[in-house]
Protein backbone atom coordinates (compact mmCIF):
# COMPACT_ATOMS: atom_id res chain seq x y z
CA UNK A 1 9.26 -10.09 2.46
CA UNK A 2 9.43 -7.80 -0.56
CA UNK A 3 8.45 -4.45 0.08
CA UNK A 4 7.75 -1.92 -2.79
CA UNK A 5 8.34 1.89 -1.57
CA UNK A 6 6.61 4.82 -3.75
CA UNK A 7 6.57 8.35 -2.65
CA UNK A 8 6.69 12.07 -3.97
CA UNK A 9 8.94 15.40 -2.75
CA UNK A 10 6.65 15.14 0.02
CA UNK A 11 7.85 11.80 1.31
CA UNK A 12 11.29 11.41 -0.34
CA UNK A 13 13.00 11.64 3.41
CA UNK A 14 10.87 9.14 5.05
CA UNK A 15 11.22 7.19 2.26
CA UNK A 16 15.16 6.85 2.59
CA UNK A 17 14.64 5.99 6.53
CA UNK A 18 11.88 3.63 6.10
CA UNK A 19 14.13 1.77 3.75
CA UNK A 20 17.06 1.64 5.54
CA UNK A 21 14.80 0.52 8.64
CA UNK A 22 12.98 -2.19 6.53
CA UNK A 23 16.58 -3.32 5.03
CA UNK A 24 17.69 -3.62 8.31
CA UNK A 25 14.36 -5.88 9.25
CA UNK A 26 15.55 -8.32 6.65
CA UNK A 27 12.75 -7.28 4.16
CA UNK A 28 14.09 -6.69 0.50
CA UNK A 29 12.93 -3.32 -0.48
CA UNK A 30 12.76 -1.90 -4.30
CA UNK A 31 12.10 2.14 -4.74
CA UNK A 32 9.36 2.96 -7.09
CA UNK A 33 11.26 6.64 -6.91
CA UNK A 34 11.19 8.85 -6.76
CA UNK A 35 15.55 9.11 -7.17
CA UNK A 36 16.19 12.55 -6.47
CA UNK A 37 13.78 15.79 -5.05
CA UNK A 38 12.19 17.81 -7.68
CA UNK A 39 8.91 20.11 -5.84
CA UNK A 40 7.31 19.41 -8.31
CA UNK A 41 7.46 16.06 -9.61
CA UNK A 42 4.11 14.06 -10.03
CA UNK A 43 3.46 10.63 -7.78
CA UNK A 44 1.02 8.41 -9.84
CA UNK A 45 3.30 6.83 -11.83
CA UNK A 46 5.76 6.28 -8.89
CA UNK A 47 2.61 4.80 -6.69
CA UNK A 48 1.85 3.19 -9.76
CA UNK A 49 4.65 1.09 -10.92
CA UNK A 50 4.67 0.02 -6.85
CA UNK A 51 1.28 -0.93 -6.92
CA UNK A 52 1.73 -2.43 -10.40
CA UNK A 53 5.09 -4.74 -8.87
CA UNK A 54 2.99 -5.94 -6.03
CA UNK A 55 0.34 -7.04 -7.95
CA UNK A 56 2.64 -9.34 -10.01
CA UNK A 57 5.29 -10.10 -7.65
CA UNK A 58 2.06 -11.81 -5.61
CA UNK A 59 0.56 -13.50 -9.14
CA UNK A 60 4.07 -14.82 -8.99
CA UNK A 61 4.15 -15.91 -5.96
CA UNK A 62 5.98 -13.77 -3.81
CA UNK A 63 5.53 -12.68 -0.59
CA UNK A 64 4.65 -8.88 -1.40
CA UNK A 65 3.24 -6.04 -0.17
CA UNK A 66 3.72 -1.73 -0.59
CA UNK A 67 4.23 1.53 0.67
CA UNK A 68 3.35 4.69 -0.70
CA UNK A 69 3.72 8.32 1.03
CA UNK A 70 3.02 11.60 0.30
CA UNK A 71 2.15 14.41 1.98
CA UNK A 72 -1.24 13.42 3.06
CA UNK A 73 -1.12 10.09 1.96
CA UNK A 74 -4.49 10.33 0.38
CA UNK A 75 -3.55 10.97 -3.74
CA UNK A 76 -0.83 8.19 -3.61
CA UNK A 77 -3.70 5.98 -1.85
CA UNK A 78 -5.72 6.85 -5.12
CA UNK A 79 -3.25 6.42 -7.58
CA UNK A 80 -2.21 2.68 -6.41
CA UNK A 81 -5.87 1.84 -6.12
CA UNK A 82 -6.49 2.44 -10.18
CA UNK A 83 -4.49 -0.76 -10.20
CA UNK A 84 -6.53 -3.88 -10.86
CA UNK A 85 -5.55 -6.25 -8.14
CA UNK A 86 -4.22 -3.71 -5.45
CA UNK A 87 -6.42 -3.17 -2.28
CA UNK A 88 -4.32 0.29 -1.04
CA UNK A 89 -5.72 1.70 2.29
CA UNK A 90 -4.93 4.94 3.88
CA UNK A 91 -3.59 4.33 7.39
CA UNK A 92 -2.76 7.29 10.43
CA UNK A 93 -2.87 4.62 13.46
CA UNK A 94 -1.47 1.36 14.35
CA UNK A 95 -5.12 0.22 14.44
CA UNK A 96 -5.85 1.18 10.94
CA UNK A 97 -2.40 -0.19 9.61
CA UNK A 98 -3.96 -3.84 11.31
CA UNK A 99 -7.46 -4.06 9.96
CA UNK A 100 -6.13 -2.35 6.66
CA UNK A 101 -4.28 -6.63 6.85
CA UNK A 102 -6.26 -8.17 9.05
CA UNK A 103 -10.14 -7.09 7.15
CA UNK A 104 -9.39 -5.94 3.64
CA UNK A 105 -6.24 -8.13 3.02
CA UNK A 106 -4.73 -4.60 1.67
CA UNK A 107 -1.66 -5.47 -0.14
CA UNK A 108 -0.64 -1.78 -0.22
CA UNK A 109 -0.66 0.87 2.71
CA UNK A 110 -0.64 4.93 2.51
CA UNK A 111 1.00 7.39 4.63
CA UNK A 112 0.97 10.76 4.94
CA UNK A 113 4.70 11.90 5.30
CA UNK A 114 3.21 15.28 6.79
CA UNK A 115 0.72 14.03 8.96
CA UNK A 116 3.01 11.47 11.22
CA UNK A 117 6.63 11.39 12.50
CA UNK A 118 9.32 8.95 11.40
CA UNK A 119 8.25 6.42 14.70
CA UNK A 120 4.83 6.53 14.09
CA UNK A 121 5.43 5.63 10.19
CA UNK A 122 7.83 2.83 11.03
CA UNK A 123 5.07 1.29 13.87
CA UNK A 124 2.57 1.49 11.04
CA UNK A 125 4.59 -0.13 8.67
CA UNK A 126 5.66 -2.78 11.00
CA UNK A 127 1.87 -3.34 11.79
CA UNK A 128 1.03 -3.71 8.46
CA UNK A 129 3.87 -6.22 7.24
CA UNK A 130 3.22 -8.50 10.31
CA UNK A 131 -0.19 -8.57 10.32
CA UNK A 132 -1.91 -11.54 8.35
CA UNK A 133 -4.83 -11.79 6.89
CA UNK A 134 -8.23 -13.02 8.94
CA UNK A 135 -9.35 -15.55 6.47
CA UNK A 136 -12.58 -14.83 7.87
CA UNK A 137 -15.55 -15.86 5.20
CA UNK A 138 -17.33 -12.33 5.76
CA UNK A 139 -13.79 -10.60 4.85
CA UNK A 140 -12.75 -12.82 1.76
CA UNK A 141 -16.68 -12.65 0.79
CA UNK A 142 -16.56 -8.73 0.48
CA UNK A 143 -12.64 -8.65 -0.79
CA UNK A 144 -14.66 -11.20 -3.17
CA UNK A 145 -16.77 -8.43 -4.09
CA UNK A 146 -14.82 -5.69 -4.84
CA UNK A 147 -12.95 -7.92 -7.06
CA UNK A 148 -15.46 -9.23 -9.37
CA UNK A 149 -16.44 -5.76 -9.52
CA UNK A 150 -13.20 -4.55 -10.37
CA UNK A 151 -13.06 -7.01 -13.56
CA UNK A 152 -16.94 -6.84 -14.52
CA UNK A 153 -18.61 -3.99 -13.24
CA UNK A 154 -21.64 -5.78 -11.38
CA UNK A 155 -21.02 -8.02 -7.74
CA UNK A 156 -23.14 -11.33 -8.62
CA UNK A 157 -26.97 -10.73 -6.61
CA UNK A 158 -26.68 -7.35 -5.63
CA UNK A 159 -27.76 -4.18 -6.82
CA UNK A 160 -25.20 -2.03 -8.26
CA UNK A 161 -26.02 1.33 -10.00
């Protein structure tokens, strides 16, 4: 599988050991950057251009999905969620790194590089990649939604606004 990595100074040293972890897994991995630590560099456009590769490495038919970190996890989970197409979720257990796959079909994952160790990163990551979607109608029916939504601003026979 193709796995895009994103991250700020925050998570710039998990990044470099989740790679080498997900190289060794047999997954080809492509950094989003950032390349070197600078405190104050800016993650949107890294989460971005990884959100923005998934998105068309899966129109083209590749088997894709990302990472992003920072130090909460929560403004990289914004930033690849402005992306039409990306369903990023937030994730802090091995539970929530399953259902973020196995309910939403989330095609990005977020992790806070302060909140969790290196082992706990790598078990949600490894979650997440293995984990397939449900199929299940009442999933694909709200995943449905949120994408007509996304490209016309109203879900077809329900209320919005």
């Amino acid at each position: 599988m193709r796995v895009h990595i994103a991250t700020d100074h925050a998570g710039l040293e998990f990044s470099a050991e989740l790679q080498e972890h997900l190289t060794r897994e047999g997954h080809e991995v492509l950094d989003h950057g950032p390349a070197t630590f600078d405190p104050l560099d800016d993650y949107p456009s890294f989460c971005i251009n990884a959100a923005l590769a998934v998105v068309a490495d899966q129109k083209a038919g590749v088997d894709a999905l990302g990472v992003v970190f920072g130090g909460s996890g929560n403004g990289e989970q914004i930033a690849a969620n402005k992306v039409a197409g990306v369903r990023a979720a937030l994730v802090w257990n091995r539970d929530t790194a399953r259902l973020a796959r196995e309910h939403n079909d989330a095609n990005v994952i977020s992790i806070g590089a302060r909140q969790h160790s290196i082992d706990e990163a790598v078990l949600f990551i490894d979650t997440f990649l293995a984990t397939p979607f449900s199929g299940e109608e009442r999933h694909a029916r709200r995943i449905a939604q949120l994408a007509e939504y996304e490209t016309t601003g109203a879900i077809a026979g329900r209320e919005i606004g």
